[in-house]
C-alpha atoms as a PDB file:
ATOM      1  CA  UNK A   1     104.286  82.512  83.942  1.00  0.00           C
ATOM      2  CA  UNK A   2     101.608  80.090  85.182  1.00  0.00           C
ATOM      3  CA  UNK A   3      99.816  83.452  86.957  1.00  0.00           C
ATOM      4  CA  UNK A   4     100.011  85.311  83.454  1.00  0.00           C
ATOM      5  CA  UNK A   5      98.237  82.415  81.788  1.00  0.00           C
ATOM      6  CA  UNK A   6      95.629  82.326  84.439  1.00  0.00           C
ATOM      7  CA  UNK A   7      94.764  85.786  84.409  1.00  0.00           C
ATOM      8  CA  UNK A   8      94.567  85.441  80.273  1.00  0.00           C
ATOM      9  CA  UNK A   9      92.046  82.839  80.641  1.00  0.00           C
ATOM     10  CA  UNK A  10      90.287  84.478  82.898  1.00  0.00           C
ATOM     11  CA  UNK A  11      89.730  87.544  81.222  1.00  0.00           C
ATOM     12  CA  UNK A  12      89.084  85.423  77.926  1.00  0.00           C
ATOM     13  CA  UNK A  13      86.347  83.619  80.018  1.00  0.00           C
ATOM     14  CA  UNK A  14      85.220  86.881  81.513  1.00  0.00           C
ATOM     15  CA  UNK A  15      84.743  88.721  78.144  1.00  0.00           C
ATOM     16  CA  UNK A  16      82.923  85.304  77.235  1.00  0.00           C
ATOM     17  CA  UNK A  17      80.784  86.018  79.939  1.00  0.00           C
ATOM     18  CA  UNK A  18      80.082  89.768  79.489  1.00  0.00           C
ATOM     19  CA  UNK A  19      79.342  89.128  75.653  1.00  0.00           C
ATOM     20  CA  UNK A  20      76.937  86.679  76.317  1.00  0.00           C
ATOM     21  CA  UNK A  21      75.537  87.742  79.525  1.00  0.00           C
ATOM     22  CA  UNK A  22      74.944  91.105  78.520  1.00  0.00           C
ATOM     23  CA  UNK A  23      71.907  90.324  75.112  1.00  0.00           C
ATOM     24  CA  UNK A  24      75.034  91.257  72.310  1.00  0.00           C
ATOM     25  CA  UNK A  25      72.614  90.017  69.526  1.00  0.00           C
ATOM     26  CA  UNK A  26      74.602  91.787  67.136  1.00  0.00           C
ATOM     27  CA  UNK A  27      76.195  89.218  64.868  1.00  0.00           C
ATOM     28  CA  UNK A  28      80.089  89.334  64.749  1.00  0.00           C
ATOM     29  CA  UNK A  29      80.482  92.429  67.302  1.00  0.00           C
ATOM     30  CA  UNK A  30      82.601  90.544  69.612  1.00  0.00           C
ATOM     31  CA  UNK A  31      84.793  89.716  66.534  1.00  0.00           C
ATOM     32  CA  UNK A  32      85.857  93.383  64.954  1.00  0.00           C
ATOM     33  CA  UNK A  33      83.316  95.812  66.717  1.00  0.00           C
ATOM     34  CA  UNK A  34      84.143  99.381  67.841  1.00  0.00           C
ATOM     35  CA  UNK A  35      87.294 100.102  69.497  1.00  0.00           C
ATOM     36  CA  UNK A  36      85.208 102.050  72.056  1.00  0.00           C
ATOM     37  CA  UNK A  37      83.636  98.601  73.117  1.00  0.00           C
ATOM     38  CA  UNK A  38      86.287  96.736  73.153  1.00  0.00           C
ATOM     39  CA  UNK A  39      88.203  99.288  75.812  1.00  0.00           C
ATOM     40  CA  UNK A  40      85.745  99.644  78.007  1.00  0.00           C
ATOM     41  CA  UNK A  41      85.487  95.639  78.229  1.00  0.00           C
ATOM     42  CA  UNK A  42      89.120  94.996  78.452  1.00  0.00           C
ATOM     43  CA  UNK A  43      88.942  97.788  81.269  1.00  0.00           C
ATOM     44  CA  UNK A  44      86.325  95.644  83.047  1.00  0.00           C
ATOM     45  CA  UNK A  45      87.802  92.973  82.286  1.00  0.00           C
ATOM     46  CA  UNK A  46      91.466  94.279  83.909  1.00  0.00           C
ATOM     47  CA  UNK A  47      89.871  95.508  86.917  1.00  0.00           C
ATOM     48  CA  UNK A  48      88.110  92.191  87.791  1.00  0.00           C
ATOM     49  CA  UNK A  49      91.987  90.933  87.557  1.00  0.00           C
ATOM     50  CA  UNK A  50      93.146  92.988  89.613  1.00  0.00           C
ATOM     51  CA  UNK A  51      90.570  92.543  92.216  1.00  0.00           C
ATOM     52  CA  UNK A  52      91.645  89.209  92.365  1.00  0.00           C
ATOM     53  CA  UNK A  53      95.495  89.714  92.522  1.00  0.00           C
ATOM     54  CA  UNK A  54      94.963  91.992  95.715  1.00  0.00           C
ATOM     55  CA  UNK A  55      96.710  90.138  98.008  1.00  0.00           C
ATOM     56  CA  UNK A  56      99.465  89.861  96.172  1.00  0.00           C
ATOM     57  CA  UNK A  57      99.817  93.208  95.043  1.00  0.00           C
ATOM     58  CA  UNK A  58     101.019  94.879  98.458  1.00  0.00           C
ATOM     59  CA  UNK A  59     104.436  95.664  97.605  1.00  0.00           C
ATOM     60  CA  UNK A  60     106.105  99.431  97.457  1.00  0.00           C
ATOM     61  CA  UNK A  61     107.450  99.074  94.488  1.00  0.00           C
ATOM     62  CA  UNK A  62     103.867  98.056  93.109  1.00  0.00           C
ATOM     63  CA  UNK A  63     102.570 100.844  94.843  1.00  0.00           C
ATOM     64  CA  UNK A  64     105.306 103.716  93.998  1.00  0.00           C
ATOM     65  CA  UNK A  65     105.088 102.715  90.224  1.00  0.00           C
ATOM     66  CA  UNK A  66     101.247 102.621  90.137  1.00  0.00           C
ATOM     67  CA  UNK A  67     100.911 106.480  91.286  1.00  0.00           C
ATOM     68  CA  UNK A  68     103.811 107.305  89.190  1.00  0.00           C
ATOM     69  CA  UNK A  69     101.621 105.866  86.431  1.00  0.00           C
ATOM     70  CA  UNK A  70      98.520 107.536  87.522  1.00  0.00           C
ATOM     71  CA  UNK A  71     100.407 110.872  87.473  1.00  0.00           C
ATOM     72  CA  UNK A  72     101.392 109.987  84.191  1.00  0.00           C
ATOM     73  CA  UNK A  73      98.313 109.463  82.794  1.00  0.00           C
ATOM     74  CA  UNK A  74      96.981 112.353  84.675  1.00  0.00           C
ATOM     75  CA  UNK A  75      99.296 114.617  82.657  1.00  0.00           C
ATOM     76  CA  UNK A  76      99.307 112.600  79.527  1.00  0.00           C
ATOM     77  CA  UNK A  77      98.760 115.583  77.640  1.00  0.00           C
ATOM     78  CA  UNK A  78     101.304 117.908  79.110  1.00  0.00           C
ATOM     79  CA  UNK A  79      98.874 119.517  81.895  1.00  0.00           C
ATOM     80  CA  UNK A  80      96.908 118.983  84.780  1.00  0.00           C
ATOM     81  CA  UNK A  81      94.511 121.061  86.511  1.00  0.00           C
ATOM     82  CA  UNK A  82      93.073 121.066  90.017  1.00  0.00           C
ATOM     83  CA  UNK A  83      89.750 119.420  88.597  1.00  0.00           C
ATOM     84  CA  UNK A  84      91.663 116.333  86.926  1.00  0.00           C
ATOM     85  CA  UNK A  85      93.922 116.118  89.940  1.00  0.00           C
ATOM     86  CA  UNK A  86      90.589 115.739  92.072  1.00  0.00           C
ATOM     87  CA  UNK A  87      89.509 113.449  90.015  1.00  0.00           C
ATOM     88  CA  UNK A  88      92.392 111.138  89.342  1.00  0.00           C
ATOM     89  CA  UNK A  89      93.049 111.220  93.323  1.00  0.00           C
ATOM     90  CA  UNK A  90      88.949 109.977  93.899  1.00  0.00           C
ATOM     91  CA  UNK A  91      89.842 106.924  90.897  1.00  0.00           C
ATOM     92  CA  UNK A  92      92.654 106.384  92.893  1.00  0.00           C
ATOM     93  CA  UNK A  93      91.640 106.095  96.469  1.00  0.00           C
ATOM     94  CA  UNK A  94      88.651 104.349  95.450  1.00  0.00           C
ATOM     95  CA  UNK A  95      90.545 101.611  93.189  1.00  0.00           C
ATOM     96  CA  UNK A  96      90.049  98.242  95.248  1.00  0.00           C
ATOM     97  CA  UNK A  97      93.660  97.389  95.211  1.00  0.00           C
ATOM     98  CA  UNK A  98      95.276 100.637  95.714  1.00  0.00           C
ATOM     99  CA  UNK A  99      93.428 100.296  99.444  1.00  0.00           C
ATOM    100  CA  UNK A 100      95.625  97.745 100.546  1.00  0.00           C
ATOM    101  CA  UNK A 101      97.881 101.500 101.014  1.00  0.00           C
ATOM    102  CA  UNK A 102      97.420 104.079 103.488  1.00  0.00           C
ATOM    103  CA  UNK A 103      95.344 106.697 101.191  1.00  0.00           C
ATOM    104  CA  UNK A 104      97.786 109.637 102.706  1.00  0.00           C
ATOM    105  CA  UNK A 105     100.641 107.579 101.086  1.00  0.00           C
ATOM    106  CA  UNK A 106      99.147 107.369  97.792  1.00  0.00           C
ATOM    107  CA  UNK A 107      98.135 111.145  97.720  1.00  0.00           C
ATOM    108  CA  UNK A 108     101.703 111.930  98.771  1.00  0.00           C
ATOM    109  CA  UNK A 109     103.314 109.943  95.946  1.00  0.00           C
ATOM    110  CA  UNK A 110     100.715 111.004  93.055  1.00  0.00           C
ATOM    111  CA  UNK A 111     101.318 114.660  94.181  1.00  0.00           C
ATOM    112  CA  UNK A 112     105.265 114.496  93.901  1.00  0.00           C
ATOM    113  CA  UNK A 113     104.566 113.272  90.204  1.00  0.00           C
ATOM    114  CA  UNK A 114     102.368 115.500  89.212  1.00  0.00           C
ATOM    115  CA  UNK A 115     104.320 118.102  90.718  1.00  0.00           C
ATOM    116  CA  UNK A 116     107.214 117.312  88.737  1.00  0.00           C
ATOM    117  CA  UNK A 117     104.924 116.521  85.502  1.00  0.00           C
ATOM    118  CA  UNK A 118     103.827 120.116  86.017  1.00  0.00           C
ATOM    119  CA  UNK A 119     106.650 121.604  86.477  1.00  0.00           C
ATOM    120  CA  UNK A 120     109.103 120.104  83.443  1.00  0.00           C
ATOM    121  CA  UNK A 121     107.050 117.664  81.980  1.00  0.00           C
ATOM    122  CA  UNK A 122     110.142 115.686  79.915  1.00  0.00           C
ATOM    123  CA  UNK A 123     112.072 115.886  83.117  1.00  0.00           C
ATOM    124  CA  UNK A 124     109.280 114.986  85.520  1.00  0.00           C
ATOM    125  CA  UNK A 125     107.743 112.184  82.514  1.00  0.00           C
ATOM    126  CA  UNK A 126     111.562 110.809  82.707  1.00  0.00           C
ATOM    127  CA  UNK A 127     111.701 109.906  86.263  1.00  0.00           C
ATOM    128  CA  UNK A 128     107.702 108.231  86.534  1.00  0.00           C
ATOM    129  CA  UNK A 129     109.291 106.033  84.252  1.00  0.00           C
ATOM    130  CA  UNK A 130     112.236 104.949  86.176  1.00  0.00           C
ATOM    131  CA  UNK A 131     109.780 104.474  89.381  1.00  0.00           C
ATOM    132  CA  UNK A 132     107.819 102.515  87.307  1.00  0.00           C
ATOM    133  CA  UNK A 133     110.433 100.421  86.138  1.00  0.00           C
ATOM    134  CA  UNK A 134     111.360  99.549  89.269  1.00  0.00           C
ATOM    135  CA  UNK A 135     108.026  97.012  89.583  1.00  0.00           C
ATOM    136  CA  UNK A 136     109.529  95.047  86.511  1.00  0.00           C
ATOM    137  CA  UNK A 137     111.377  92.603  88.771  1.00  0.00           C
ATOM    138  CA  UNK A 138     108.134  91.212  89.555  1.00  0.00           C
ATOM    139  CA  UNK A 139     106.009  90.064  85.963  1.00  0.00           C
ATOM    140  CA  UNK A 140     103.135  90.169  88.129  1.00  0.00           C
ATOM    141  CA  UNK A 141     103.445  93.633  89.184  1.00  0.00           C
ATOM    142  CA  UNK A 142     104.345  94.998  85.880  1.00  0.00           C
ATOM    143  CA  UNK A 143     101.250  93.784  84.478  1.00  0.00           C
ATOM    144  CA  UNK A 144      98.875  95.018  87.517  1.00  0.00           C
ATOM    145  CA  UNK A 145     101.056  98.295  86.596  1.00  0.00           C
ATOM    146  CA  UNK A 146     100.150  98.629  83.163  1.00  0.00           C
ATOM    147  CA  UNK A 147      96.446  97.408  84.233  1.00  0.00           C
ATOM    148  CA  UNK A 148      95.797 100.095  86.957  1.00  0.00           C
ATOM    149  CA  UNK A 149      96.917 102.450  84.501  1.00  0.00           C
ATOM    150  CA  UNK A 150      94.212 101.011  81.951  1.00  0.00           C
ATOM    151  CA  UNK A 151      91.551 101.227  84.434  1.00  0.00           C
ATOM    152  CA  UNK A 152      92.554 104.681  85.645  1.00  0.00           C
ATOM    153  CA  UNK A 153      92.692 105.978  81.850  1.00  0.00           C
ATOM    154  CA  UNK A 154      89.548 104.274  81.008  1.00  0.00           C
ATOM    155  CA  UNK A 155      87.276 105.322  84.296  1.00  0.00           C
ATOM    156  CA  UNK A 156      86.213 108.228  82.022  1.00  0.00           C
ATOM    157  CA  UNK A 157      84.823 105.984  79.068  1.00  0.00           C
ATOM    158  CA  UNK A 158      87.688 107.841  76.807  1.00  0.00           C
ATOM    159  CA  UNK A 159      91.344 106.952  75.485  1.00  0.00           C
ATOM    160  CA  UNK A 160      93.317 109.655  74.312  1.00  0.00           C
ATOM    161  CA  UNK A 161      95.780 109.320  72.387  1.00  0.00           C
ATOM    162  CA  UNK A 162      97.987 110.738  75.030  1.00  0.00           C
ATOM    163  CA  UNK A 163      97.186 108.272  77.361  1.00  0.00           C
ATOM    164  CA  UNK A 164      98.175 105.466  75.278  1.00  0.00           C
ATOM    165  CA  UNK A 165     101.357 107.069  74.130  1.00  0.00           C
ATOM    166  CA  UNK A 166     102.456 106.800  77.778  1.00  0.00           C
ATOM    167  CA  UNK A 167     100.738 103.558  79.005  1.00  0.00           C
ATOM    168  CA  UNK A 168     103.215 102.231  75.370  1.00  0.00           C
ATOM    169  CA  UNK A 169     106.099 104.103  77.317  1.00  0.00           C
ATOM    170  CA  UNK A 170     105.253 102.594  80.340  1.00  0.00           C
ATOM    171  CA  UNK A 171     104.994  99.228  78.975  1.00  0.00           C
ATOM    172  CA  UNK A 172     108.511  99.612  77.215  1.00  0.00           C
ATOM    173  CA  UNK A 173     110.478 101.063  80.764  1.00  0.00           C
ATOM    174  CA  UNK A 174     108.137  97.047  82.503  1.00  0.00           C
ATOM    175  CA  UNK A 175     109.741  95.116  78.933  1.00  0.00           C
ATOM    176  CA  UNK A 176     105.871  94.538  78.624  1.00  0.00           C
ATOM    177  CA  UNK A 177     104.539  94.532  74.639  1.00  0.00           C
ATOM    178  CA  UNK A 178     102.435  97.320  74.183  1.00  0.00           C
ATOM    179  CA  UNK A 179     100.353  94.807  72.514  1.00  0.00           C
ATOM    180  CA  UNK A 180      99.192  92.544  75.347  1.00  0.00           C
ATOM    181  CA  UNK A 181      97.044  95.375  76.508  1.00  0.00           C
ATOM    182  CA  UNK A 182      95.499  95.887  73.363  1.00  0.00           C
ATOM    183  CA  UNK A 183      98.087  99.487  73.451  1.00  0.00           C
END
Protein backbone atom coordinates (compact mmCIF):
# COMPACT_ATOMS: atom_id res chain seq x y z
CA UNK A 1 0.00 0.00 0.00
CA UNK A 2 2.95 2.33 0.68
CA UNK A 3 3.54 2.30 -3.48
CA UNK A 4 -0.28 3.26 -3.95
CA UNK A 5 0.14 6.21 -1.62
CA UNK A 6 3.23 7.31 -3.37
CA UNK A 7 1.97 7.26 -6.71
CA UNK A 8 -1.30 9.35 -5.23
CA UNK A 9 0.94 11.98 -4.06
CA UNK A 10 2.68 12.11 -6.86
CA UNK A 11 0.11 12.62 -9.23
CA UNK A 12 -1.54 15.14 -6.64
CA UNK A 13 1.88 17.00 -6.78
CA UNK A 14 2.07 16.55 -10.51
CA UNK A 15 -1.42 18.03 -11.27
CA UNK A 16 -0.12 20.80 -8.74
CA UNK A 17 2.52 21.28 -11.01
CA UNK A 18 0.73 21.22 -14.41
CA UNK A 19 -1.99 23.71 -12.98
CA UNK A 20 0.39 26.07 -11.99
CA UNK A 21 3.08 25.60 -14.44
CA UNK A 22 0.95 25.78 -17.28
CA UNK A 23 -0.62 30.10 -16.76
CA UNK A 24 -4.38 28.43 -15.50
CA UNK A 25 -5.42 32.05 -14.52
CA UNK A 26 -8.83 30.98 -14.56
CA UNK A 27 -10.13 31.21 -11.01
CA UNK A 28 -11.51 27.87 -9.56
CA UNK A 29 -10.83 25.67 -12.87
CA UNK A 30 -8.73 23.25 -11.10
CA UNK A 31 -11.65 22.92 -8.59
CA UNK A 32 -14.92 21.85 -10.88
CA UNK A 33 -13.69 22.69 -14.52
CA UNK A 34 -14.56 20.64 -17.64
CA UNK A 35 -14.48 17.02 -17.54
CA UNK A 36 -12.51 17.23 -20.82
CA UNK A 37 -9.62 18.92 -18.76
CA UNK A 38 -9.61 17.04 -16.12
CA UNK A 39 -9.09 13.61 -18.39
CA UNK A 40 -6.62 14.67 -20.33
CA UNK A 41 -4.60 15.73 -17.02
CA UNK A 42 -5.28 12.64 -15.11
CA UNK A 43 -4.07 10.89 -18.46
CA UNK A 44 -0.81 12.86 -18.16
CA UNK A 45 -0.75 12.55 -15.03
CA UNK A 46 -1.11 8.35 -15.22
CA UNK A 47 1.39 8.11 -17.83
CA UNK A 48 4.13 10.02 -15.90
CA UNK A 49 3.26 7.06 -13.22
CA UNK A 50 3.73 4.67 -15.18
CA UNK A 51 6.93 5.84 -16.59
CA UNK A 52 8.17 5.62 -13.31
CA UNK A 53 6.86 2.10 -12.30
CA UNK A 54 8.73 0.61 -15.45
CA UNK A 55 10.92 -1.49 -13.86
CA UNK A 56 8.62 -2.99 -11.98
CA UNK A 57 6.10 -3.57 -14.41
CA UNK A 58 7.87 -6.52 -16.43
CA UNK A 59 5.73 -9.28 -15.52
CA UNK A 60 3.43 -11.53 -18.09
CA UNK A 61 0.66 -11.29 -16.36
CA UNK A 62 1.07 -7.34 -16.45
CA UNK A 63 1.73 -7.64 -19.91
CA UNK A 64 -1.10 -10.30 -21.08
CA UNK A 65 -3.77 -8.20 -19.15
CA UNK A 66 -2.59 -4.82 -20.54
CA UNK A 67 -3.20 -5.94 -24.38
CA UNK A 68 -6.25 -7.71 -23.32
CA UNK A 69 -7.25 -4.25 -22.09
CA UNK A 70 -6.08 -2.45 -25.09
CA UNK A 71 -8.17 -4.83 -27.23
CA UNK A 72 -10.86 -4.02 -25.08
CA UNK A 73 -10.84 -0.61 -25.41
CA UNK A 74 -10.10 -0.97 -29.01
CA UNK A 75 -13.51 -2.61 -29.46
CA UNK A 76 -15.28 -0.75 -26.75
CA UNK A 77 -17.99 -0.13 -28.99
CA UNK A 78 -18.57 -3.53 -30.46
CA UNK A 79 -16.16 -3.04 -33.65
CA UNK A 80 -12.88 -2.50 -34.83
CA UNK A 81 -11.57 -1.69 -38.10
CA UNK A 82 -8.16 -2.00 -39.73
CA UNK A 83 -7.59 1.89 -39.17
CA UNK A 84 -8.26 1.70 -35.23
CA UNK A 85 -6.34 -1.55 -35.07
CA UNK A 86 -3.32 0.47 -36.69
CA UNK A 87 -3.71 2.86 -34.50
CA UNK A 88 -4.18 1.20 -31.16
CA UNK A 89 -1.07 -1.16 -32.19
CA UNK A 90 1.25 2.42 -32.88
CA UNK A 91 -0.23 3.70 -28.97
CA UNK A 92 0.80 0.51 -28.01
CA UNK A 93 4.26 -0.14 -29.24
CA UNK A 94 5.11 3.30 -28.58
CA UNK A 95 3.80 3.31 -24.77
CA UNK A 96 7.16 3.61 -22.66
CA UNK A 97 6.36 0.70 -20.50
CA UNK A 98 4.86 -1.68 -22.84
CA UNK A 99 8.73 -1.66 -24.40
CA UNK A 100 10.08 -3.45 -21.66
CA UNK A 101 8.12 -6.49 -24.19
CA UNK A 102 9.23 -7.79 -27.36
CA UNK A 103 6.81 -5.59 -29.75
CA UNK A 104 6.03 -9.06 -31.81
CA UNK A 105 4.66 -10.32 -28.41
CA UNK A 106 2.45 -7.52 -27.81
CA UNK A 107 1.06 -7.49 -31.47
CA UNK A 108 0.48 -11.23 -31.07
CA UNK A 109 -1.55 -10.90 -27.86
CA UNK A 110 -3.63 -7.61 -28.92
CA UNK A 111 -4.46 -9.49 -32.20
CA UNK A 112 -5.87 -12.74 -30.44
CA UNK A 113 -8.23 -10.20 -28.52
CA UNK A 114 -9.35 -8.38 -31.02
CA UNK A 115 -9.83 -11.35 -32.97
CA UNK A 116 -12.07 -12.79 -30.55
CA UNK A 117 -13.73 -9.18 -29.78
CA UNK A 118 -14.51 -9.30 -33.49
CA UNK A 119 -15.67 -12.29 -33.82
CA UNK A 120 -18.34 -12.71 -30.63
CA UNK A 121 -17.86 -9.72 -28.87
CA UNK A 122 -19.72 -11.01 -25.32
CA UNK A 123 -17.71 -14.15 -25.71
CA UNK A 124 -14.42 -12.60 -26.75
CA UNK A 125 -15.24 -9.28 -24.00
CA UNK A 126 -15.69 -12.34 -21.37
CA UNK A 127 -12.34 -13.84 -21.61
CA UNK A 128 -10.12 -10.11 -21.80
CA UNK A 129 -11.58 -9.95 -18.58
CA UNK A 130 -10.42 -13.10 -17.07
CA UNK A 131 -6.73 -12.29 -18.59
CA UNK A 132 -7.01 -9.22 -17.02
CA UNK A 133 -7.90 -10.47 -13.83
CA UNK A 134 -5.18 -12.46 -13.66
CA UNK A 135 -2.75 -9.13 -12.85
CA UNK A 136 -4.96 -8.60 -9.62
CA UNK A 137 -2.57 -10.63 -7.46
CA UNK A 138 -0.28 -7.85 -7.76
CA UNK A 139 -2.14 -4.15 -6.50
CA UNK A 140 0.55 -2.65 -8.37
CA UNK A 141 -0.17 -4.20 -11.58
CA UNK A 142 -3.83 -3.83 -11.41
CA UNK A 143 -3.51 -0.24 -11.14
CA UNK A 144 -0.74 0.17 -14.07
CA UNK A 145 -3.63 -2.07 -15.78
CA UNK A 146 -6.38 0.16 -15.38
CA UNK A 147 -3.78 3.17 -16.10
CA UNK A 148 -2.45 1.90 -19.51
CA UNK A 149 -5.90 1.47 -20.37
CA UNK A 150 -6.57 5.28 -19.41
CA UNK A 151 -3.73 6.43 -21.39
CA UNK A 152 -4.53 4.21 -24.37
CA UNK A 153 -8.34 5.48 -24.29
CA UNK A 154 -7.31 8.97 -23.78
CA UNK A 155 -4.28 9.23 -26.58
CA UNK A 156 -7.13 10.48 -28.83
CA UNK A 157 -8.20 13.52 -26.52
CA UNK A 158 -11.82 11.62 -26.33
CA UNK A 159 -13.70 9.25 -23.73
CA UNK A 160 -16.49 7.44 -24.95
CA UNK A 161 -18.75 6.24 -23.11
CA UNK A 162 -17.83 2.83 -24.28
CA UNK A 163 -14.54 3.06 -23.16
CA UNK A 164 -15.39 3.78 -19.70
CA UNK A 165 -18.06 1.17 -19.51
CA UNK A 166 -15.21 -1.34 -19.95
CA UNK A 167 -12.22 0.35 -18.18
CA UNK A 168 -15.49 0.14 -14.95
CA UNK A 169 -15.57 -3.66 -16.04
CA UNK A 170 -12.10 -3.92 -15.98
CA UNK A 171 -11.70 -2.30 -12.74
CA UNK A 172 -14.46 -4.65 -11.17
CA UNK A 173 -12.73 -8.27 -12.74
CA UNK A 174 -8.77 -6.08 -10.69
CA UNK A 175 -11.44 -5.43 -7.30
CA UNK A 176 -10.23 -1.81 -8.22
CA UNK A 177 -13.16 1.12 -7.52
CA UNK A 178 -14.10 2.49 -10.63
CA UNK A 179 -13.75 5.62 -8.75
CA UNK A 180 -10.01 5.89 -8.10
CA UNK A 181 -9.59 6.57 -11.75
CA UNK A 182 -11.97 9.18 -11.84
CA UNK A 183 -14.29 6.07 -13.99
Amino acid sequence: MALFDRLKDQAKNLQQQAQGGRGTTTGGHGQGGSRGGSRSQLVGVLKTQLGSLKTELKSGAYRDASMAMCALVAAADGQVDAAETQQMESLILGNEVLQNFPPEQLRQRFHKHVEQLTRNFPQGKAEALQEIAKAAKKPTEARAVIQTGIVIAGADGHFSQAEQAVLREACGALGLAPAEFQL
